[in-house]
PDB file of N, CA and C in Angstrom:
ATOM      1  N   UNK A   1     111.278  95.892  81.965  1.00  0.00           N
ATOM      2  CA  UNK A   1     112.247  96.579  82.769  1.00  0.00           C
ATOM      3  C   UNK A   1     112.840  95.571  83.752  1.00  0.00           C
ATOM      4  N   UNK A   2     114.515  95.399  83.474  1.00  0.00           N
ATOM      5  CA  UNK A   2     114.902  94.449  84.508  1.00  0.00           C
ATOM      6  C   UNK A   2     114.379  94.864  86.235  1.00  0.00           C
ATOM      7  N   UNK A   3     114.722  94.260  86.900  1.00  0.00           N
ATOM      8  CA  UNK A   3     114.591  94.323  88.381  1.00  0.00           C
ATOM      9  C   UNK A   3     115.513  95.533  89.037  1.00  0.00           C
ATOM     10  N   UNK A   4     114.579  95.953  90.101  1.00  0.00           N
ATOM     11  CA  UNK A   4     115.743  96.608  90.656  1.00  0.00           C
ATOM     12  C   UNK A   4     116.725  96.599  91.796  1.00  0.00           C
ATOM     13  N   UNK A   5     117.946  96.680  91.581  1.00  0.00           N
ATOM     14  CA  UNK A   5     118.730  96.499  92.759  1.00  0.00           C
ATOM     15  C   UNK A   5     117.889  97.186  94.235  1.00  0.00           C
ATOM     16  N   UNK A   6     118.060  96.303  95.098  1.00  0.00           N
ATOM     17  CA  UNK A   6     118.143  96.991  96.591  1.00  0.00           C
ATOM     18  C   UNK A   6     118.438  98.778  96.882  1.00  0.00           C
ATOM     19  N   UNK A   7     120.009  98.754  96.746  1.00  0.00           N
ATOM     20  CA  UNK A   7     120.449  99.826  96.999  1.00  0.00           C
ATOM     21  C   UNK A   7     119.881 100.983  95.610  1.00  0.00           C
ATOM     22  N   UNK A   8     119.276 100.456  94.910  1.00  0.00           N
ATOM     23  CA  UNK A   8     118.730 101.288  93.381  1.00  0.00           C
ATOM     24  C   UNK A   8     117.480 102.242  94.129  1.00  0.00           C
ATOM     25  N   UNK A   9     116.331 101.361  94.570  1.00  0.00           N
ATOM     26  CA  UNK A   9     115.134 101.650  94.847  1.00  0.00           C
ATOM     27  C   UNK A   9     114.309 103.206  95.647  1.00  0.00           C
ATOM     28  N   UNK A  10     115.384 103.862  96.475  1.00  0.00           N
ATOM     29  CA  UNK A  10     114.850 104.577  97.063  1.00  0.00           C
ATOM     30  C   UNK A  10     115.446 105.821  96.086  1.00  0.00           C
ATOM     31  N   UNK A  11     116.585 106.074  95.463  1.00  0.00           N
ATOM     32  CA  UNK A  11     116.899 107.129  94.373  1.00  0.00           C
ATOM     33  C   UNK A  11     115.712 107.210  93.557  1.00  0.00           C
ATOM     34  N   UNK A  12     115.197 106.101  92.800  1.00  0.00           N
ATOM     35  CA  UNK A  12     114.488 105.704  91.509  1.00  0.00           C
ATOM     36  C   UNK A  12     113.089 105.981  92.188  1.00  0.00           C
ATOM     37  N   UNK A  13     112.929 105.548  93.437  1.00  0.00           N
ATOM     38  CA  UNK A  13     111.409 105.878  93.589  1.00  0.00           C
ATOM     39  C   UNK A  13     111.312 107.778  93.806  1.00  0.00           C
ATOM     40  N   UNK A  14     112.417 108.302  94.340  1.00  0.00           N
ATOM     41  CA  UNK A  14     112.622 109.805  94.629  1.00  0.00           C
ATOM     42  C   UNK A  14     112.297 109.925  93.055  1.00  0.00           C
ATOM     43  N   UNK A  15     113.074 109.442  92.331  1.00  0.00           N
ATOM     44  CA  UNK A  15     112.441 110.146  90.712  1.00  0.00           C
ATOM     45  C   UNK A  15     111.070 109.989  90.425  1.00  0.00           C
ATOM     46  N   UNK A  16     110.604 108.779  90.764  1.00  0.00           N
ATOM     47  CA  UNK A  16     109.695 108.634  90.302  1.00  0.00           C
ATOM     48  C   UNK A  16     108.171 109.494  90.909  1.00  0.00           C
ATOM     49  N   UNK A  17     108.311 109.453  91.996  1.00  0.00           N
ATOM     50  CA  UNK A  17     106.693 110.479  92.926  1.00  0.00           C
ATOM     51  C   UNK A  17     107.547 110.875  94.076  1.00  0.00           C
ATOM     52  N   UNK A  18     107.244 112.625  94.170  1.00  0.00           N
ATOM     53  CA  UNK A  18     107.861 113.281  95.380  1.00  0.00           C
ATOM     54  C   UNK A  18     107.700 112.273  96.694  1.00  0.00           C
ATOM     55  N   UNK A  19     106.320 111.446  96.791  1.00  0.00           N
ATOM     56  CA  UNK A  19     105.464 110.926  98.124  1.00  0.00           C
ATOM     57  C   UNK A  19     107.077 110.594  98.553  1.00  0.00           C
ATOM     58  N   UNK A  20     107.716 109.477  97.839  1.00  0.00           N
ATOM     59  CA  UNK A  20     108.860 108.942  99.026  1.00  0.00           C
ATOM     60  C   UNK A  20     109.920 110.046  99.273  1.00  0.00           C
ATOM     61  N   UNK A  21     110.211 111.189  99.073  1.00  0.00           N
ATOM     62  CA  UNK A  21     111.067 111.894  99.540  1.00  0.00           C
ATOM     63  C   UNK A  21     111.571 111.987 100.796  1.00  0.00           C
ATOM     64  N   UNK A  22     109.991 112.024 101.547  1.00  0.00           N
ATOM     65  CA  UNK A  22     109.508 111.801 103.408  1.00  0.00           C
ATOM     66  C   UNK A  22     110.004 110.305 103.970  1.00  0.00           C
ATOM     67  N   UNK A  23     110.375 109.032 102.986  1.00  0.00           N
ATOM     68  CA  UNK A  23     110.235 108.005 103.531  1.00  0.00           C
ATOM     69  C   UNK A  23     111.744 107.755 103.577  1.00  0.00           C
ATOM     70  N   UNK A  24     112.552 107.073 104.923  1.00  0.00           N
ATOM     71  CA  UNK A  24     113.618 107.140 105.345  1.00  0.00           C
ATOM     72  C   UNK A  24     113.921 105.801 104.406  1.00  0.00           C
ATOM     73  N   UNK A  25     115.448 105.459 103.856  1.00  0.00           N
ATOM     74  CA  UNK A  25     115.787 104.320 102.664  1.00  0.00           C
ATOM     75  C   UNK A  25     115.582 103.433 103.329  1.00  0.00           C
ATOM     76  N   UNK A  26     115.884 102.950 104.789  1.00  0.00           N
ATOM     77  CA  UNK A  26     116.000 101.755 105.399  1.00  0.00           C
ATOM     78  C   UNK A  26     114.186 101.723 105.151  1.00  0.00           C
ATOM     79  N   UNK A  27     113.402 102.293 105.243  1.00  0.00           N
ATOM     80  CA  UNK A  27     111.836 101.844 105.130  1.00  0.00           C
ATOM     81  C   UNK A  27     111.735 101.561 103.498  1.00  0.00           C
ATOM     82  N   UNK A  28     112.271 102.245 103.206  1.00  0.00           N
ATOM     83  CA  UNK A  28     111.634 101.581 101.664  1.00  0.00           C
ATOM     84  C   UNK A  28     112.738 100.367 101.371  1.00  0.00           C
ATOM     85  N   UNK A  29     113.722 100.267 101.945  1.00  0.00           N
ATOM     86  CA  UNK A  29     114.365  99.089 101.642  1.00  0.00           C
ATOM     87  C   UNK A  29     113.579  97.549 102.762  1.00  0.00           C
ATOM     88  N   UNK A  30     113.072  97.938 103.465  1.00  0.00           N
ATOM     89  CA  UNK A  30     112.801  96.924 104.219  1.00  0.00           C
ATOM     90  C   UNK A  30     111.220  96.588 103.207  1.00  0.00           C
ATOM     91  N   UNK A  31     110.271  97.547 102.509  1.00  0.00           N
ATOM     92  CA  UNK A  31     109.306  97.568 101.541  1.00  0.00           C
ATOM     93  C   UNK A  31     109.704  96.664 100.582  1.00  0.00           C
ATOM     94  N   UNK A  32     111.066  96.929  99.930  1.00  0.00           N
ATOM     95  CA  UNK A  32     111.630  96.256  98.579  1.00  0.00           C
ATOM     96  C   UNK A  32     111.834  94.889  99.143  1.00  0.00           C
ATOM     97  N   UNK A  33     112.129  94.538 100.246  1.00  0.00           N
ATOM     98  CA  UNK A  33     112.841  93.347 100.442  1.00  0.00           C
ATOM     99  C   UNK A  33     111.731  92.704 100.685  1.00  0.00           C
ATOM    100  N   UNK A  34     110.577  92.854 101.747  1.00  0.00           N
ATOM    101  CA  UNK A  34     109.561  91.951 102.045  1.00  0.00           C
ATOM    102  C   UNK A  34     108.568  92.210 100.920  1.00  0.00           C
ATOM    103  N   UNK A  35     108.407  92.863  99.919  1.00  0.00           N
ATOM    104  CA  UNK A  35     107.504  92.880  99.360  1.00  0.00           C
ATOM    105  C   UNK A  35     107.224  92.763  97.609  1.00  0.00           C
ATOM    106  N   UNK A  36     108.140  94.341  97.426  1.00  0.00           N
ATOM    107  CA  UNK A  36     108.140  94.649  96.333  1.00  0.00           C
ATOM    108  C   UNK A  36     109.120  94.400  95.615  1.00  0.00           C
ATOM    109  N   UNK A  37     110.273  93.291  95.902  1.00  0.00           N
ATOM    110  CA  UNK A  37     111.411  92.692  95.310  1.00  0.00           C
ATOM    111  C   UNK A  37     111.898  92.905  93.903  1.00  0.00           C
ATOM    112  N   UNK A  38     112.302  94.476  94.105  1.00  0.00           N
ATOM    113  CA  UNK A  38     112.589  95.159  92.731  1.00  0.00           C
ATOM    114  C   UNK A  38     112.025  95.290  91.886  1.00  0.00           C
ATOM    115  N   UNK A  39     110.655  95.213  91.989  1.00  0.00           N
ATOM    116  CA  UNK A  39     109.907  94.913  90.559  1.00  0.00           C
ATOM    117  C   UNK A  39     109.142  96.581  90.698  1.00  0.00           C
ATOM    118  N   UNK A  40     109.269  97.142  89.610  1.00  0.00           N
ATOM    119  CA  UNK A  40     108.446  98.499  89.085  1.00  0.00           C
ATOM    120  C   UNK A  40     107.075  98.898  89.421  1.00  0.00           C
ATOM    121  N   UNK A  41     107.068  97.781  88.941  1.00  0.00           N
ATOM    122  CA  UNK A  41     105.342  97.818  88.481  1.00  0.00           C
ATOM    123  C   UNK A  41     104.802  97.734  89.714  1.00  0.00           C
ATOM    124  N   UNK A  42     105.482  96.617  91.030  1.00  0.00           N
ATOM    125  CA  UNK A  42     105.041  96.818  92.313  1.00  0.00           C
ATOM    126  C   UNK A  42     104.981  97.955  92.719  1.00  0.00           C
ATOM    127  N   UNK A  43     106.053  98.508  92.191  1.00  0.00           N
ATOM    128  CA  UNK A  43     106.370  99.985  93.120  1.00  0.00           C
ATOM    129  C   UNK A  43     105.180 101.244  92.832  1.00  0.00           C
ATOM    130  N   UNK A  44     105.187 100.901  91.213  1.00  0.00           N
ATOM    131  CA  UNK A  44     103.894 101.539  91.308  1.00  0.00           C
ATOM    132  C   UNK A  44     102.705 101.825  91.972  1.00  0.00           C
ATOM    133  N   UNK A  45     102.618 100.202  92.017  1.00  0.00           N
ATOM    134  CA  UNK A  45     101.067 100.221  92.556  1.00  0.00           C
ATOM    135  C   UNK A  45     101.232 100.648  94.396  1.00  0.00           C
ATOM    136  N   UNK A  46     102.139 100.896  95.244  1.00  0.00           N
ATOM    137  CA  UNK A  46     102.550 100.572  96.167  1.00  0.00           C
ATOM    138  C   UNK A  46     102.178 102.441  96.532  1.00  0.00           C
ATOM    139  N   UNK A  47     102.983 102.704  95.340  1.00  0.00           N
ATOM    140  CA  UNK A  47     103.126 104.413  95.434  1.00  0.00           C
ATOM    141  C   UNK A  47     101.446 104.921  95.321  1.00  0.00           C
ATOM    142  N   UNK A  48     100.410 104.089  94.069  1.00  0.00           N
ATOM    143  CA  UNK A  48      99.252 104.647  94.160  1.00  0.00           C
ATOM    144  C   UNK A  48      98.075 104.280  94.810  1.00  0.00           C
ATOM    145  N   UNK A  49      98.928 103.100  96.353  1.00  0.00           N
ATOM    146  CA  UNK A  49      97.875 103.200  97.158  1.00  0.00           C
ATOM    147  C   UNK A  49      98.136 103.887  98.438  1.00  0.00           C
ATOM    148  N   UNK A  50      99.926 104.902  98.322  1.00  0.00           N
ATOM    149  CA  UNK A  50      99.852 105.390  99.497  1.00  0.00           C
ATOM    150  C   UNK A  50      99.534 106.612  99.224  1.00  0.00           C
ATOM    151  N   UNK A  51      99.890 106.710  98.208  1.00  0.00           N
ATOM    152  CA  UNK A  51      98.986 108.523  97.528  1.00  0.00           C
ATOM    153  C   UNK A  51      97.614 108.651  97.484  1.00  0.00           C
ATOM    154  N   UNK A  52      96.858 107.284  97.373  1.00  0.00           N
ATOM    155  CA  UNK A  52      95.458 107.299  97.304  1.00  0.00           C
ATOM    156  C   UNK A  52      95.280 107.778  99.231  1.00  0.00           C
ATOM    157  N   UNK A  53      95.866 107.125 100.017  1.00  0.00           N
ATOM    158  CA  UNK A  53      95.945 107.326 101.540  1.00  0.00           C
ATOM    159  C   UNK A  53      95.982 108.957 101.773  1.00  0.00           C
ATOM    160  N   UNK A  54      97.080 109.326 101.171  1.00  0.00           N
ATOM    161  CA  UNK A  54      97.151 110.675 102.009  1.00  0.00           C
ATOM    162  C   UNK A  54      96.390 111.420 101.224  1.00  0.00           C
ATOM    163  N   UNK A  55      95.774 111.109  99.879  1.00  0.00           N
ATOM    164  CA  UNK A  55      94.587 112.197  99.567  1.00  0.00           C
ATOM    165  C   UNK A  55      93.670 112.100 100.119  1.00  0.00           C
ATOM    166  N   UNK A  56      93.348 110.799 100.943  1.00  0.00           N
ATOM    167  CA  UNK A  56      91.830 110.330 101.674  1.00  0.00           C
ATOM    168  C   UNK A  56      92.279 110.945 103.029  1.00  0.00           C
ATOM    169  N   UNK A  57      92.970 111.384 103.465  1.00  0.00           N
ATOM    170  CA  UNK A  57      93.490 111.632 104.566  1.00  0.00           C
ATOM    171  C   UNK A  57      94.822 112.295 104.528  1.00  0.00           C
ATOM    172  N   UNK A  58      94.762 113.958 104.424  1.00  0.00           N
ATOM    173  CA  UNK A  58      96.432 114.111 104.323  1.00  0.00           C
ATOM    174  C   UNK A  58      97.214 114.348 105.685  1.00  0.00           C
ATOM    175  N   UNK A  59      97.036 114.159 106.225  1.00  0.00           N
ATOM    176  CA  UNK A  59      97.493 113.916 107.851  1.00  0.00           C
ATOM    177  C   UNK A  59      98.145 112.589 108.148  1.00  0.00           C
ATOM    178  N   UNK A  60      97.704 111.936 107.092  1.00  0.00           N
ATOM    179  CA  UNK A  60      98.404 109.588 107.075  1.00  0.00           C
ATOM    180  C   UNK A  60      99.759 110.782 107.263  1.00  0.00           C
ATOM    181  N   UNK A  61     101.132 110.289 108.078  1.00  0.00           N
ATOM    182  CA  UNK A  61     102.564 110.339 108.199  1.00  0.00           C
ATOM    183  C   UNK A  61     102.885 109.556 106.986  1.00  0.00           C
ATOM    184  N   UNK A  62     103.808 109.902 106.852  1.00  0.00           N
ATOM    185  CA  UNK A  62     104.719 109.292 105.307  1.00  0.00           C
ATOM    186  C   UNK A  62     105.730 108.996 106.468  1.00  0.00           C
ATOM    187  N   UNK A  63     105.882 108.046 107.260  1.00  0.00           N
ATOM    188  CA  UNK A  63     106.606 107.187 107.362  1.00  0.00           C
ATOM    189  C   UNK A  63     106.664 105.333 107.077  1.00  0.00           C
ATOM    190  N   UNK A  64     107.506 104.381 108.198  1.00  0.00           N
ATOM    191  CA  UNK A  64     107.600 103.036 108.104  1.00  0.00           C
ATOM    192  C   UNK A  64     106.054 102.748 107.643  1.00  0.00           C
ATOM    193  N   UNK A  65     105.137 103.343 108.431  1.00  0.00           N
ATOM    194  CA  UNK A  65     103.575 102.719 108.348  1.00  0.00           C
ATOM    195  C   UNK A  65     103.304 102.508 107.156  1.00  0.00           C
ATOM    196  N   UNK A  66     103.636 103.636 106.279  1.00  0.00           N
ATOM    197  CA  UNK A  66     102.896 104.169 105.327  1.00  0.00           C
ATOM    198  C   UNK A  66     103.147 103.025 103.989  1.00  0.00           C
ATOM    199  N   UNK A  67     104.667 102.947 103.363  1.00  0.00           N
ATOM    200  CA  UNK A  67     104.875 101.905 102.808  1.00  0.00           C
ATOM    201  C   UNK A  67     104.072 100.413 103.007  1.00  0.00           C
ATOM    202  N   UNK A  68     104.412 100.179 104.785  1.00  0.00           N
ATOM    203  CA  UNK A  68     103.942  98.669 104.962  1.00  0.00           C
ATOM    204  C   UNK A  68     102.980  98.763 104.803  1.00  0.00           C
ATOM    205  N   UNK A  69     101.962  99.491 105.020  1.00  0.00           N
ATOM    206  CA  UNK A  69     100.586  99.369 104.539  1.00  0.00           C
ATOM    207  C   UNK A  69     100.076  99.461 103.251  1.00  0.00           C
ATOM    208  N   UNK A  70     100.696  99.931 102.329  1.00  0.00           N
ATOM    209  CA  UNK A  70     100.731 100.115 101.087  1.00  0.00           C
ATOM    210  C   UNK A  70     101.228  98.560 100.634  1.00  0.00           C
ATOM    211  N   UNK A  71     101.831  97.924 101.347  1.00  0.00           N
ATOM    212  CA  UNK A  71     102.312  96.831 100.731  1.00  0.00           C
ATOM    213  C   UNK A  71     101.139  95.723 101.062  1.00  0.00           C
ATOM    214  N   UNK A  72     100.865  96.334 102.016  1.00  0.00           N
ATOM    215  CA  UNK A  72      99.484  94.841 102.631  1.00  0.00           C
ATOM    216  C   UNK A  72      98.040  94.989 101.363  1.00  0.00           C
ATOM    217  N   UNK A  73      98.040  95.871 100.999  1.00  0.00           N
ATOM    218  CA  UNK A  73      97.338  96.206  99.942  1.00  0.00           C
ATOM    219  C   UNK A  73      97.076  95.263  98.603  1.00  0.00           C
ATOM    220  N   UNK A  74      98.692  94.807  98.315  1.00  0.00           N
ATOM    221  CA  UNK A  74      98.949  93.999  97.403  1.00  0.00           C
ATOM    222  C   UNK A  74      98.429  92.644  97.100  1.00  0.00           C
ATOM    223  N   UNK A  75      98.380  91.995  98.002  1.00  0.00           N
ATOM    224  CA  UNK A  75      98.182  90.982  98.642  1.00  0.00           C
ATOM    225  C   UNK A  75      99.317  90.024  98.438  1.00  0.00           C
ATOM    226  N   UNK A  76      99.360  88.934  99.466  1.00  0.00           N
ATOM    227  CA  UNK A  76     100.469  88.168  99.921  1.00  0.00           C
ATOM    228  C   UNK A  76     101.181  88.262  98.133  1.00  0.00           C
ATOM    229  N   UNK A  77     101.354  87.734  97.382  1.00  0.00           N
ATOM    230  CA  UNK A  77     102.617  87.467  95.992  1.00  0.00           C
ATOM    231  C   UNK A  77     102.033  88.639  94.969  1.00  0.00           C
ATOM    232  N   UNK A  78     102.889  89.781  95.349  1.00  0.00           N
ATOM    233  CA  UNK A  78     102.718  91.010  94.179  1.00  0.00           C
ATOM    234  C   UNK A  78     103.364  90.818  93.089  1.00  0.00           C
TER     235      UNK A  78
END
């Protein structure tokens, strides 16, 4: 799967798991840019460690936090 555009990412992740519905585009675009640099498969894993979060805790906010922490997860080159 090619890469995904910037402005692509927050539609495509809405398709992909309700979780980002809650997350404002400028946060998941600031996610795509420092982290997950269009790539899917990041996004995946990004999505099933913030879903793993709010099942361990459904009170975690689905906001800015929530992504960046999901991204620290990855470790530094996802």
């Amino acid at each position: 799967m090619p890469r995904l555009d910037t402005p692509q990412v927050p539609g495509v992740l809405r398709l992909f798991h309700p979780l980002w519905d809650a997350v404002a585009d400028e946060d998941v675009a600031h996610a795509d840019q420092t982290c997950a640099r269009g790539n899917f498969r990041s996004w995946a894993k990004i999505t099933s460690h913030a879903y793993a979060a709010r099942s361990r805790d459904p009170d975690t906010a689905v906001d800015h936090a929530l992504p960046a922490w999901a991204c620290s997860r990855l470790g530094p080159n996802p």
